[in-house]
C-alpha atoms as a PDB file:
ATOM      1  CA  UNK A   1      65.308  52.938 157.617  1.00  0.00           C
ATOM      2  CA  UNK A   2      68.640  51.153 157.592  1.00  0.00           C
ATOM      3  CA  UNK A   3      69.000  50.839 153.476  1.00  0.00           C
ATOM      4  CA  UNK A   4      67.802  52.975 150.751  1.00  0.00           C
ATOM      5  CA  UNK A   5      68.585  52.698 146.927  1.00  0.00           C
ATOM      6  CA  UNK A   6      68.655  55.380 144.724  1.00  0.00           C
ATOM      7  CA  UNK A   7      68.159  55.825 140.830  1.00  0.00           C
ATOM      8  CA  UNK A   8      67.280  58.318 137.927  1.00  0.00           C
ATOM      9  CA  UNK A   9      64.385  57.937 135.357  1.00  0.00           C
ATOM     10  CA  UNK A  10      63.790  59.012 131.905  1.00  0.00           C
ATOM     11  CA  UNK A  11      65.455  62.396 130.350  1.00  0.00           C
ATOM     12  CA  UNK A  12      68.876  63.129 132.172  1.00  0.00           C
ATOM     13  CA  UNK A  13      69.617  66.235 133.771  1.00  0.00           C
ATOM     14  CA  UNK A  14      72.987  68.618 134.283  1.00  0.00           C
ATOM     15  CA  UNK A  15      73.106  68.010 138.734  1.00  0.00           C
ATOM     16  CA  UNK A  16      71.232  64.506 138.206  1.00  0.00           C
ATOM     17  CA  UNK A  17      75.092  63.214 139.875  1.00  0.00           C
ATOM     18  CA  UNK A  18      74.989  66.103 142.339  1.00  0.00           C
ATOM     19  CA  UNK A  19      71.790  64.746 143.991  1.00  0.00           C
ATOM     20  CA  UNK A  20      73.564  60.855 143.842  1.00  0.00           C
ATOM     21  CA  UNK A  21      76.158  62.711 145.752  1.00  0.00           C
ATOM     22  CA  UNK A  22      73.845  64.208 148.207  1.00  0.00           C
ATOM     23  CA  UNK A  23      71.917  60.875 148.459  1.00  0.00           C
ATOM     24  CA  UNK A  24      75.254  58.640 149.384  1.00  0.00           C
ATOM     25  CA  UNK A  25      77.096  61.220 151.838  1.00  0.00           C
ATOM     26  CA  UNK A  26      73.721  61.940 153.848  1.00  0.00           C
ATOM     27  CA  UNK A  27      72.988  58.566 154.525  1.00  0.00           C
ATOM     28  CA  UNK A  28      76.984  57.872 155.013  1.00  0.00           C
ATOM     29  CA  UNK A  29      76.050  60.331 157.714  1.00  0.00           C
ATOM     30  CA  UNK A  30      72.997  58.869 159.297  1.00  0.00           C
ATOM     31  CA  UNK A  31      74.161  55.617 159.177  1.00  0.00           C
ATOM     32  CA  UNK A  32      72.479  54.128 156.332  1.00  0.00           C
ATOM     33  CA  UNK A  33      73.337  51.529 153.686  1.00  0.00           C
ATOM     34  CA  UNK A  34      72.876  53.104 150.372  1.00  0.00           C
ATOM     35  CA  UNK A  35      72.637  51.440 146.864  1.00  0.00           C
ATOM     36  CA  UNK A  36      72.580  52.657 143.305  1.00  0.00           C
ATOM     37  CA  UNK A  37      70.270  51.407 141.356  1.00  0.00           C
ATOM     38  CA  UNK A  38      71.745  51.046 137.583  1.00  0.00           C
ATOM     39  CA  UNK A  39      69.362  52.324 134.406  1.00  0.00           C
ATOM     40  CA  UNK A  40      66.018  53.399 136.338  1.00  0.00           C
ATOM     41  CA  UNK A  41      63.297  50.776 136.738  1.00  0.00           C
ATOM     42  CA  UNK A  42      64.612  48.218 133.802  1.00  0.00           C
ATOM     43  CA  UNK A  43      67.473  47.756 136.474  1.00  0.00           C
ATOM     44  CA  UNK A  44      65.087  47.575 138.847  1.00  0.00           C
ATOM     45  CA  UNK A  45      63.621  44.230 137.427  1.00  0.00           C
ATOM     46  CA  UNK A  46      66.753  43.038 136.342  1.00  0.00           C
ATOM     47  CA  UNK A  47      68.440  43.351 139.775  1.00  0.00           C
ATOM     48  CA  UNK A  48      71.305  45.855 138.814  1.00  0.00           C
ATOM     49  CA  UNK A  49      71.747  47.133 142.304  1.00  0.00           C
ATOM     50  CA  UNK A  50      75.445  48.399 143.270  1.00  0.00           C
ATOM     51  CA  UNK A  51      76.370  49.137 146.502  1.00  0.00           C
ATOM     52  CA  UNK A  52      77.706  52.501 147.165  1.00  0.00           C
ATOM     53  CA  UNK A  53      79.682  54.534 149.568  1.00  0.00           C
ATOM     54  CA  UNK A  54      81.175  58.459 149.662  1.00  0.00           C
ATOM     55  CA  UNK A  55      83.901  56.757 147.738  1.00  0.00           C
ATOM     56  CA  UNK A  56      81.764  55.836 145.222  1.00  0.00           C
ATOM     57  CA  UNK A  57      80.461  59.580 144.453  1.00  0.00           C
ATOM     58  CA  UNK A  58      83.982  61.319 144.735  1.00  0.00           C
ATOM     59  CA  UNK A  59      84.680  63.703 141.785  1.00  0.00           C
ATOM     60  CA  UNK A  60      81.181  63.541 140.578  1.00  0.00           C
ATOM     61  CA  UNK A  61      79.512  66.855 141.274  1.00  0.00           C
ATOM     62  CA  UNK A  62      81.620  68.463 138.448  1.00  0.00           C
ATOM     63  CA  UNK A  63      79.576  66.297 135.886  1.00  0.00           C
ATOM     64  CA  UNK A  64      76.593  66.129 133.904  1.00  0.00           C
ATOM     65  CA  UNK A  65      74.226  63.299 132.888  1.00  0.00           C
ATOM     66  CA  UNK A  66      74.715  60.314 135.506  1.00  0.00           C
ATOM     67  CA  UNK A  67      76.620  57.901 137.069  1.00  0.00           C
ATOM     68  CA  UNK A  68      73.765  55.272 137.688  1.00  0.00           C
ATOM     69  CA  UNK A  69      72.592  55.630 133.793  1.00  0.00           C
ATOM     70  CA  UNK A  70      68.973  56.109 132.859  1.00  0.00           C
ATOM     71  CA  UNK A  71      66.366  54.002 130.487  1.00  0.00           C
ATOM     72  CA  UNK A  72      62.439  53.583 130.116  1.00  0.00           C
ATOM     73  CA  UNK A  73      61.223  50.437 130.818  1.00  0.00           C
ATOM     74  CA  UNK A  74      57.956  49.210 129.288  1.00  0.00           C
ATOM     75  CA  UNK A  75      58.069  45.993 131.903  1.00  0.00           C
ATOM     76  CA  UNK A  76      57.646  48.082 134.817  1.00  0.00           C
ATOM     77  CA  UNK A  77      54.196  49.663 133.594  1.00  0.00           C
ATOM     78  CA  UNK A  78      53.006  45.941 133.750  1.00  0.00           C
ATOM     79  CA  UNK A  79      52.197  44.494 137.123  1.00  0.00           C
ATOM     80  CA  UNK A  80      54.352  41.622 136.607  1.00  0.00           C
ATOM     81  CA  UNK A  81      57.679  44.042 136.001  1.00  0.00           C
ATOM     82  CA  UNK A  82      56.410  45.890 138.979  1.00  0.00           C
ATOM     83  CA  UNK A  83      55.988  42.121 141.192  1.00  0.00           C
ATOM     84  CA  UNK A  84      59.407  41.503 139.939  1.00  0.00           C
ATOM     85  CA  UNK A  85      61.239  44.918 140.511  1.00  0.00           C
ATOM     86  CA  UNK A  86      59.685  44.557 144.329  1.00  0.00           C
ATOM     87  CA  UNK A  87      61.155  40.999 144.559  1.00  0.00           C
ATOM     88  CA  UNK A  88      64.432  42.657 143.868  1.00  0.00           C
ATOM     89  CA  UNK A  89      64.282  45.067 146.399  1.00  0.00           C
ATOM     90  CA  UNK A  90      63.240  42.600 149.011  1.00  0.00           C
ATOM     91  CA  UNK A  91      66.162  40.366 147.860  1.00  0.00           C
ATOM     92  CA  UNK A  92      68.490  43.732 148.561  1.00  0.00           C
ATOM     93  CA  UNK A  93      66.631  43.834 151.651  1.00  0.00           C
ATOM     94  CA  UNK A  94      65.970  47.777 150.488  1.00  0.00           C
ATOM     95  CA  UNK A  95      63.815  50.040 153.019  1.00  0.00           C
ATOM     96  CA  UNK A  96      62.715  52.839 150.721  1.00  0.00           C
ATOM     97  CA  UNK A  97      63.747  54.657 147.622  1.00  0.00           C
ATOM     98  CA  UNK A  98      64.827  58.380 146.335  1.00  0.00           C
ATOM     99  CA  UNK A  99      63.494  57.862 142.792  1.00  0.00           C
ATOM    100  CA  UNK A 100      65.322  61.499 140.968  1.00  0.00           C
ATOM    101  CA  UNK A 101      63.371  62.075 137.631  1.00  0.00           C
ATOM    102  CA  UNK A 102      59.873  64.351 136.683  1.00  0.00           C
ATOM    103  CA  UNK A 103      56.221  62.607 136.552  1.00  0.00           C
ATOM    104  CA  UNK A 104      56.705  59.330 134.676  1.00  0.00           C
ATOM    105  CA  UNK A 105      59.060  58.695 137.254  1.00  0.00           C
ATOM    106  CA  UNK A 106      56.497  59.780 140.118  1.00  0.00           C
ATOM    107  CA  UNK A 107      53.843  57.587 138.404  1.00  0.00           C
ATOM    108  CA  UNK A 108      55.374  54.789 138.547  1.00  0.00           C
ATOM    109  CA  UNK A 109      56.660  55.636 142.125  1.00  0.00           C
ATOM    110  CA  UNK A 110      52.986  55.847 143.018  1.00  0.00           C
ATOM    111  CA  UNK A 111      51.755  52.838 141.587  1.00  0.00           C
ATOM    112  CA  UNK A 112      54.756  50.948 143.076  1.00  0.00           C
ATOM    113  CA  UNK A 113      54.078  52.092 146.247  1.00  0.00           C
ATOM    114  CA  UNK A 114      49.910  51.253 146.069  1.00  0.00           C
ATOM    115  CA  UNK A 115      50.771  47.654 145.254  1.00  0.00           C
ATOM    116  CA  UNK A 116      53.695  47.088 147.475  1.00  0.00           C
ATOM    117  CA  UNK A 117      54.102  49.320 150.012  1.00  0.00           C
ATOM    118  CA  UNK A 118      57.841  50.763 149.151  1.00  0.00           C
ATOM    119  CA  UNK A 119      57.816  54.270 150.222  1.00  0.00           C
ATOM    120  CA  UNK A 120      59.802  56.409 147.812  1.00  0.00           C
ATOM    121  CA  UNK A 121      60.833  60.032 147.789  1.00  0.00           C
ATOM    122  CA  UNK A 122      61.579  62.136 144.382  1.00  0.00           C
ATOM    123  CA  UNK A 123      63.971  64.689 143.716  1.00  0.00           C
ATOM    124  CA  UNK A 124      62.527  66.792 140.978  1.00  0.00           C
ATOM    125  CA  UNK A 125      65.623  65.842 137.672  1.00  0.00           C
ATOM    126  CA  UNK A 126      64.359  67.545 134.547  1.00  0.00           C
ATOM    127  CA  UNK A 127      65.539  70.482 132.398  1.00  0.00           C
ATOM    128  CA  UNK A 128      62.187  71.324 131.831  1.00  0.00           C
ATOM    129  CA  UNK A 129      61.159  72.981 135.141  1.00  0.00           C
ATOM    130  CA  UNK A 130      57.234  71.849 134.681  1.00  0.00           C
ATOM    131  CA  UNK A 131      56.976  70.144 138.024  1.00  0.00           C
ATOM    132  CA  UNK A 132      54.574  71.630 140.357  1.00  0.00           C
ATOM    133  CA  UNK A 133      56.024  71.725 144.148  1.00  0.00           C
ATOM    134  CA  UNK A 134      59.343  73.131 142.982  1.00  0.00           C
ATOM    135  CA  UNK A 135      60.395  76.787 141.715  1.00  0.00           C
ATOM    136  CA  UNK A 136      63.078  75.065 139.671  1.00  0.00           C
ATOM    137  CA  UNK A 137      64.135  71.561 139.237  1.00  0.00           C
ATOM    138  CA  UNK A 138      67.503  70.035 138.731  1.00  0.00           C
ATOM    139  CA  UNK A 139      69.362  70.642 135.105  1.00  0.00           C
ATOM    140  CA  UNK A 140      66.515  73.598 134.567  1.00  0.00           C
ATOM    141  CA  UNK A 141      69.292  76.643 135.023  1.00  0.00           C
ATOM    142  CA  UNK A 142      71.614  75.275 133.321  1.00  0.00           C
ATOM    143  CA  UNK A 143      69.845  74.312 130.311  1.00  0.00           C
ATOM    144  CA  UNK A 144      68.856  77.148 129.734  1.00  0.00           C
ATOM    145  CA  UNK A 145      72.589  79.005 130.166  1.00  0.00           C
ATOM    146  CA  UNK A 146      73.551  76.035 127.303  1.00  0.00           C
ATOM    147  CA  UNK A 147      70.617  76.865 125.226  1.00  0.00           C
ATOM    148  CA  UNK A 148      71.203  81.065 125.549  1.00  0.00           C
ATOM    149  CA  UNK A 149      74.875  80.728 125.075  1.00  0.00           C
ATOM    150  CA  UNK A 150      73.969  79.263 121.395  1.00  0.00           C
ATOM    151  CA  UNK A 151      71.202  81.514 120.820  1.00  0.00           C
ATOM    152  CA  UNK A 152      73.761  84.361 121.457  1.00  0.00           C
ATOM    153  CA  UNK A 153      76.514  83.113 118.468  1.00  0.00           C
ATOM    154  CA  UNK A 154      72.613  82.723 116.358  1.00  0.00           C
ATOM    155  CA  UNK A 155      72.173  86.149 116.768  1.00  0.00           C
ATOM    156  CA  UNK A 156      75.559  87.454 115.816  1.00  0.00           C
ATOM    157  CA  UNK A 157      75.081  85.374 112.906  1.00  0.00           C
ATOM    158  CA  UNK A 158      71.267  86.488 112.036  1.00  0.00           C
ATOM    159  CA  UNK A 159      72.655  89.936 112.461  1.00  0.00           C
ATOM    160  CA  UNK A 160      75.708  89.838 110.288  1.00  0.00           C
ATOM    161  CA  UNK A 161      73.820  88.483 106.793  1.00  0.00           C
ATOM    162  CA  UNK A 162      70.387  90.051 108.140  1.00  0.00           C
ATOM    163  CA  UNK A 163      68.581  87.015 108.395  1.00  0.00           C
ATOM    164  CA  UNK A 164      65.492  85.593 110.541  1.00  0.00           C
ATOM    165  CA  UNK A 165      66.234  82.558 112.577  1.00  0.00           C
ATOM    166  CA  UNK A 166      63.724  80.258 114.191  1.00  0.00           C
ATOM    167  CA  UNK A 167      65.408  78.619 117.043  1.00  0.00           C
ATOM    168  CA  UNK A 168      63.699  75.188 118.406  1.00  0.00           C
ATOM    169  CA  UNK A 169      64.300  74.843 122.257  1.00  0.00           C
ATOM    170  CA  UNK A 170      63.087  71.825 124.495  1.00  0.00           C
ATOM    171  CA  UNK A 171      59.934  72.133 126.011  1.00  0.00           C
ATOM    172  CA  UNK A 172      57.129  69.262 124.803  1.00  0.00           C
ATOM    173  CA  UNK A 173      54.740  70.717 127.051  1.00  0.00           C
ATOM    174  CA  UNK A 174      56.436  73.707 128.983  1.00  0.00           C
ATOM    175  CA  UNK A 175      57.836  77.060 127.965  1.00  0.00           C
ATOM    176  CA  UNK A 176      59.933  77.632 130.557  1.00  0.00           C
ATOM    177  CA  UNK A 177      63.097  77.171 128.779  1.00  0.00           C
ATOM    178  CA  UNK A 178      62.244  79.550 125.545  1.00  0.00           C
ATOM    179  CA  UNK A 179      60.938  82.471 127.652  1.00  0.00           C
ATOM    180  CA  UNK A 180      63.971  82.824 129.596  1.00  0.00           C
ATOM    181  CA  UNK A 181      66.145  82.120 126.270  1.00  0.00           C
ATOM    182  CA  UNK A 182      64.035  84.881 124.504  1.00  0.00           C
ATOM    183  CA  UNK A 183      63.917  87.323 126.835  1.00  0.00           C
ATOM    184  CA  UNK A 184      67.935  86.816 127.591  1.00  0.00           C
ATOM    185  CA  UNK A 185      69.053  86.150 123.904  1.00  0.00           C
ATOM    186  CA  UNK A 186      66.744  89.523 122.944  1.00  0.00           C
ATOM    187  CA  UNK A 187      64.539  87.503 120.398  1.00  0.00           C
ATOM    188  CA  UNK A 188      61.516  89.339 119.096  1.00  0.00           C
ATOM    189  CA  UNK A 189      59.315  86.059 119.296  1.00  0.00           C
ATOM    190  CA  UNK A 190      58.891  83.510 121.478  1.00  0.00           C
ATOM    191  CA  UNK A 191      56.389  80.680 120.872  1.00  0.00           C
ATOM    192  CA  UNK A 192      55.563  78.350 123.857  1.00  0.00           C
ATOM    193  CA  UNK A 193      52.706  75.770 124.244  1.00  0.00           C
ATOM    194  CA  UNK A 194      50.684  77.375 126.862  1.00  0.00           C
ATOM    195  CA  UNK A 195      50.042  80.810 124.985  1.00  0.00           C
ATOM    196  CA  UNK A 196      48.544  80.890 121.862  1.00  0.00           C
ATOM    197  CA  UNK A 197      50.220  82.528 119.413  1.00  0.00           C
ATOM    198  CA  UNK A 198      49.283  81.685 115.902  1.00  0.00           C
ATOM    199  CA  UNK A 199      51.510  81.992 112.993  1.00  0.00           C
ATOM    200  CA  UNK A 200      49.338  84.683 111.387  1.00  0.00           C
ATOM    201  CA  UNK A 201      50.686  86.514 114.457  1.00  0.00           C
ATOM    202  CA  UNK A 202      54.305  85.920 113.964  1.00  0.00           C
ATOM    203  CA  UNK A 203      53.573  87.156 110.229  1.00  0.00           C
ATOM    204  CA  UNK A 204      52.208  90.012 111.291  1.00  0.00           C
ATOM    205  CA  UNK A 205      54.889  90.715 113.928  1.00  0.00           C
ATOM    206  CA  UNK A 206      57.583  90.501 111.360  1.00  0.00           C
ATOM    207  CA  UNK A 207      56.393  91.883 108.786  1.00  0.00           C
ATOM    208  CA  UNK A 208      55.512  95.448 110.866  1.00  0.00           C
ATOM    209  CA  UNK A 209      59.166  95.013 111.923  1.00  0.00           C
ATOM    210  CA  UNK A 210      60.555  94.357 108.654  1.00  0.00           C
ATOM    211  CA  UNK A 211      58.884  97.744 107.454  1.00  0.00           C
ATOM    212  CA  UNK A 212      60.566  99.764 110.071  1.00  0.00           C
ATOM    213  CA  UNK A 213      63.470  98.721 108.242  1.00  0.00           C
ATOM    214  CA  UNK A 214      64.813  96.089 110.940  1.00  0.00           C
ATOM    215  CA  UNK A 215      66.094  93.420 108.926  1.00  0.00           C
ATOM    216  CA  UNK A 216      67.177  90.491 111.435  1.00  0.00           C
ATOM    217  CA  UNK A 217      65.062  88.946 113.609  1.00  0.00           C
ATOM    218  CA  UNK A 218      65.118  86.217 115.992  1.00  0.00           C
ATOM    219  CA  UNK A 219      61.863  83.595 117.172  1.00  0.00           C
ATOM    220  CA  UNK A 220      62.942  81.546 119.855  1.00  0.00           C
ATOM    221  CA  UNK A 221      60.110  77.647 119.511  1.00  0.00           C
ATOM    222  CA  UNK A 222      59.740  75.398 122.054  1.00  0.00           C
ATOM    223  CA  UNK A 223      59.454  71.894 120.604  1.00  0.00           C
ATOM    224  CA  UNK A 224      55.791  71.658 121.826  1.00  0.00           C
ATOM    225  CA  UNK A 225      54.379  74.749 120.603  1.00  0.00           C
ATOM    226  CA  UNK A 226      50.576  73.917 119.050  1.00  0.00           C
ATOM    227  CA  UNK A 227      51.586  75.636 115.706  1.00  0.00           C
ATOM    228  CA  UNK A 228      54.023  73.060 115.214  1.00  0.00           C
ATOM    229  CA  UNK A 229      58.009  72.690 115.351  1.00  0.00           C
ATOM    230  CA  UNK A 230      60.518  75.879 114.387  1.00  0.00           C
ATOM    231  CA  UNK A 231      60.867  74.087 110.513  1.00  0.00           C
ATOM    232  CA  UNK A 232      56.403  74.364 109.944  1.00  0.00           C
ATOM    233  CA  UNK A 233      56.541  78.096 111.923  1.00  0.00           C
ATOM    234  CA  UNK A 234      59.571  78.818 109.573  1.00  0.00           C
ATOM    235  CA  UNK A 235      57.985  77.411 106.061  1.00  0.00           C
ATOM    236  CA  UNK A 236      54.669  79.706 106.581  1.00  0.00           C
ATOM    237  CA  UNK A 237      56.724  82.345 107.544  1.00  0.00           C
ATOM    238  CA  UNK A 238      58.947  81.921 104.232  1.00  0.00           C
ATOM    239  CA  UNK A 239      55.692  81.738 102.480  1.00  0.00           C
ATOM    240  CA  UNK A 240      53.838  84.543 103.244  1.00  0.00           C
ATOM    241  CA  UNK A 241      57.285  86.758 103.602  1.00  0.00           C
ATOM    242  CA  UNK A 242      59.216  85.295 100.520  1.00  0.00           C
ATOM    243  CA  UNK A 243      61.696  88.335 100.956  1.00  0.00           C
ATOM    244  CA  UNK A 244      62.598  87.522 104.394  1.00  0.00           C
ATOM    245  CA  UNK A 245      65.725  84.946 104.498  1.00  0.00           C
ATOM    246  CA  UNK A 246      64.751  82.596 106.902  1.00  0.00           C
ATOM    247  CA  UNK A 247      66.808  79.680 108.897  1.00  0.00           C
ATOM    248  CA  UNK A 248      66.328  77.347 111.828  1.00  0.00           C
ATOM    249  CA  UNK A 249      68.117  75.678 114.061  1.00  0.00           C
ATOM    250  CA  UNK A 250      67.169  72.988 116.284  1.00  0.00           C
ATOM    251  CA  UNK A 251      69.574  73.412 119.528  1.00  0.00           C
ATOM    252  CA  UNK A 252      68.298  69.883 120.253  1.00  0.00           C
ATOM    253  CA  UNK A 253      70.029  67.371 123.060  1.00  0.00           C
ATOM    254  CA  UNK A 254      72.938  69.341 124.101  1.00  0.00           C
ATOM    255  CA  UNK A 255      70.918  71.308 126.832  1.00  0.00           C
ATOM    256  CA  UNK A 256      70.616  68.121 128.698  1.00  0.00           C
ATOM    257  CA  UNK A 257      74.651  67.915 128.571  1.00  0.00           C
ATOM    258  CA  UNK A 258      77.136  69.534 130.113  1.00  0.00           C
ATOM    259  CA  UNK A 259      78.538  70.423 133.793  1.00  0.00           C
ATOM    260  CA  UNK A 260      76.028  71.610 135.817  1.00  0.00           C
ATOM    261  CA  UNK A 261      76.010  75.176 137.226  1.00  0.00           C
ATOM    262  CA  UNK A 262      76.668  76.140 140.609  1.00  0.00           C
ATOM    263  CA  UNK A 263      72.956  76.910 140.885  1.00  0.00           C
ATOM    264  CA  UNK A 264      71.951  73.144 139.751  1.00  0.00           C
ATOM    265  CA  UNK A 265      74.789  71.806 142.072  1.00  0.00           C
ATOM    266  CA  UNK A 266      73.518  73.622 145.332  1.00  0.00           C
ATOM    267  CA  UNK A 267      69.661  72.657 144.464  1.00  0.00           C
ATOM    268  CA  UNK A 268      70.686  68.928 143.688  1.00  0.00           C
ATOM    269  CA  UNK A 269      72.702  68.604 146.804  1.00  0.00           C
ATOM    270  CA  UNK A 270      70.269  70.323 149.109  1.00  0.00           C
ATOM    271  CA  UNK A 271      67.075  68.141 147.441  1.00  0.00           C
ATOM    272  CA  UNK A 272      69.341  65.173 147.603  1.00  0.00           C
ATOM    273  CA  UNK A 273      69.811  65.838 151.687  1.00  0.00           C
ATOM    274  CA  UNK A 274      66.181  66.265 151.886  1.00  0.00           C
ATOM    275  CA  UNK A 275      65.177  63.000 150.210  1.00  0.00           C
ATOM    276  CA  UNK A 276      67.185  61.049 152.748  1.00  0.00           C
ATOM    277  CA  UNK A 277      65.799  62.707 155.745  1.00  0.00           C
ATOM    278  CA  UNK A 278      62.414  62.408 154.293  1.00  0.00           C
ATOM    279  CA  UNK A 279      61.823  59.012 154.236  1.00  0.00           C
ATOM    280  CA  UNK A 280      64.149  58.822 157.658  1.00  0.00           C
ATOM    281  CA  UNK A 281      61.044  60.873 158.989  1.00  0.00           C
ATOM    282  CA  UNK A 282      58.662  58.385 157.250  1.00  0.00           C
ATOM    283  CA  UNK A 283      57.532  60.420 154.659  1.00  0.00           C
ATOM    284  CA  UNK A 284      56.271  58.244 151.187  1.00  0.00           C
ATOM    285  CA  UNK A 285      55.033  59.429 147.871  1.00  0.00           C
ATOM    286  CA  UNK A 286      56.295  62.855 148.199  1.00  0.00           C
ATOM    287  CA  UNK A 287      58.695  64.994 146.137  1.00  0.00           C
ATOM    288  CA  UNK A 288      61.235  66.904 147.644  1.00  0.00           C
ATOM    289  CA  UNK A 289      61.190  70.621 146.405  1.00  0.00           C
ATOM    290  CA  UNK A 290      62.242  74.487 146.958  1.00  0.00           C
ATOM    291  CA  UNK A 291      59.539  76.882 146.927  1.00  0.00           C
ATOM    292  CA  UNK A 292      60.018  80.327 147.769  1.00  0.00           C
ATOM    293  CA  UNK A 293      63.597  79.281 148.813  1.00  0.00           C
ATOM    294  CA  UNK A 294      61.705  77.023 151.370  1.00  0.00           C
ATOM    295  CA  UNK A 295      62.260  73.234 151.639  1.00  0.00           C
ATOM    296  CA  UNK A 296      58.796  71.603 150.744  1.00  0.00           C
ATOM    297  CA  UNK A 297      57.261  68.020 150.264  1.00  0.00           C
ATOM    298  CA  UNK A 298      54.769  67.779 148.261  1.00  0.00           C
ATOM    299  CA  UNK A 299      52.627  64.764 147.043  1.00  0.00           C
ATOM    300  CA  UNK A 300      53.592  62.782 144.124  1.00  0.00           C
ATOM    301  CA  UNK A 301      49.644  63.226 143.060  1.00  0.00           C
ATOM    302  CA  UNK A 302      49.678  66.555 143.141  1.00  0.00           C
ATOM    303  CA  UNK A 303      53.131  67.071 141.516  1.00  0.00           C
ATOM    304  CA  UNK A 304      51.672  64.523 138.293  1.00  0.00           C
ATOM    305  CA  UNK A 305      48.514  66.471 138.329  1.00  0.00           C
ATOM    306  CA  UNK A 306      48.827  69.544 139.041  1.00  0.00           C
ATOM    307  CA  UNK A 307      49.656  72.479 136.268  1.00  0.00           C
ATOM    308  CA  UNK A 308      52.765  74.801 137.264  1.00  0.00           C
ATOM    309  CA  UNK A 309      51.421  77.943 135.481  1.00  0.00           C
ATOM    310  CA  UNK A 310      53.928  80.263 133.183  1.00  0.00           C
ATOM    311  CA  UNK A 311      54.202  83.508 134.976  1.00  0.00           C
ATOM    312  CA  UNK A 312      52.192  85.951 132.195  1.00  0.00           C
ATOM    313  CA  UNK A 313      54.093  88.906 132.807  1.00  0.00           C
ATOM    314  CA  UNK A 314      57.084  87.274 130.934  1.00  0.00           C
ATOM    315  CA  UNK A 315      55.497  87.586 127.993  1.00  0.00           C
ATOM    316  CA  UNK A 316      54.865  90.725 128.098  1.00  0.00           C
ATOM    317  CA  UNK A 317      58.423  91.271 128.892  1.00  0.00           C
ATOM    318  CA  UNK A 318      59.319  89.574 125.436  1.00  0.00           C
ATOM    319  CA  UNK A 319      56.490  91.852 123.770  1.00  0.00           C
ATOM    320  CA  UNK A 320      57.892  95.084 125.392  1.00  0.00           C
ATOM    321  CA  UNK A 321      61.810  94.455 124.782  1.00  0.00           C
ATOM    322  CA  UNK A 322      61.520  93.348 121.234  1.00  0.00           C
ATOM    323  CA  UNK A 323      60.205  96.877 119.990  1.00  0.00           C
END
């Protein structure tokens, strides 16, 4: 292994620049010629390669989204983008890859690696924390300190003109963001898309609450929630509880922004280390992850297809507190 590249896929995460950092100063120190890799797999094709050195990643650790940029490219899911993103790297004369994103990146990874042989290890970059082979993955913490931090000034506000607000958190297909926001931001609802709570039960849920005389309430959505977004949950609610003076607010892109926590910076820098020594130790199609505050690899298959279950007994944490 005497050159590696390095690039981020798809959503960006707070620590995305941390594990960039990692990447360049560990193989600085091994010896290794390291290149960025600008905007993911479109700069793949296009042959945006930069070289970098510990130069190159000074003052970056501090910042959020990152330095190489990020993009989806549609070319690279053909085999022709993928024959032309290999030519590329064989141009650059690259060795193997640290490919930081969640499972389209890994897919693609996978595929890449079938056809052409380029081994490539992941460092788990999402806020949303749904990556199997990983307690938490970069941006995940502090996502969700940007996302409680605005559900706190909600509930001063939902308090002061006794008002129920429905507040939409990221999460297409994961609640790990809203449970921790509920639970932290003391919301008396939390609606995620692997539990199924119907809107009847919300209804109900307020409406026993509202007759105890509480009269502000707060119902923490994520985005992928099967009864819909916060604005449907919020309309039926309004509906069926015309008294109750309902808002929403839709905390949207900002949890992907911001300086990463010190939590995000030490799990960036120590996946970014292990990413490098990974594929120094011939390891290929794996993703580098902490479990159990244990350094694992585990396969990019099993990382795309495997479920990372929502621990149960956090809802009934919500369920408990909100009384």
């Amino acid at each position: 292994m005497k050159r590696i590249a390095v690039f981020t896929s798809g959503g960006d995460s707070p620590g995305m620049n941390a594990c960039i950092r990692a990447v360049v100063r560990t193989a600085v120190y091994h010896g290794i010629e390291v290149y960025g890799i600008m905007r993911g797999y479109s700069g793949m094709i296009k042959g945006e390669f930069v070289k970098l050195d510990s130069a190159s990643v000074a003052n970056t650790i501090q910042k959020g989204g990152t330095i190489l940029k990020s993009a989806r490219s549609q070319k690279f899911q053909t085999k022709e983008g993928r024959q032309e993103a290999f030519d590329q790297l064989v141009n650059h004369g690259i060795d193997g890859l640290v490919a930081i994103g969640g499972n389209g990146t890994f897919t693609g990874a996978t595929i890449f690696e079938q056809e052409f042989g380029i081994p490539t290890v992941g460092a788990p970059g999402t806020i949303d924390n749904d990556l199997y082979g990983t307690d938490y993955t970069i941006g995940y913490d502090t996502a969700v300190n940007t996302a409680l931090e605005a559900i706190d000034k909600i509930r001063d506000t939902a308090d002061s003109h006794d008002r129920c607000f429905f507040v939409e958190v990221m999460g297409r297909d994961s609640g790990y963001i809203a449970i921790p926001c509920a639970i932290g931001g003391g919301a008396e609802i939390v609606m995620i898309p692997e539990t199924q709570m119907s809107t009847e039960a919300v209804i109900d849920t307020l409406q026993s609450s509202w007759k105890r005389s509480k009269t502000s309430f707060l119902v923490v959505v994520a985005e992928g929630d099967e009864e819909g977004n916060a604005h449907a949950v919020a309309q039926q609610v309004k509906a069926a509880i015309p008294q109750l003076d309902t808002r929403v607010t839709i905390i949207g892109h900002i949890q992907r922004g911001g300086s990463p926590s010190a939590a995000d910076r030490m799990l960036a820098s120590q996946i970014g280390i292990a990413c490098v020594e990974g594929l120094m130790n011939g390891m290929r199609n794996v993703m580098a992850g902490i479990v159990d505050r244990k350094l694992v690899y585990t396969p990019f298959t099993d990382t795309i297809n495997k479920k990372k279950m929502i621990n149960q007994s956090f809802m009934r944490m919500v369920e408990i507190l909100s009384v």
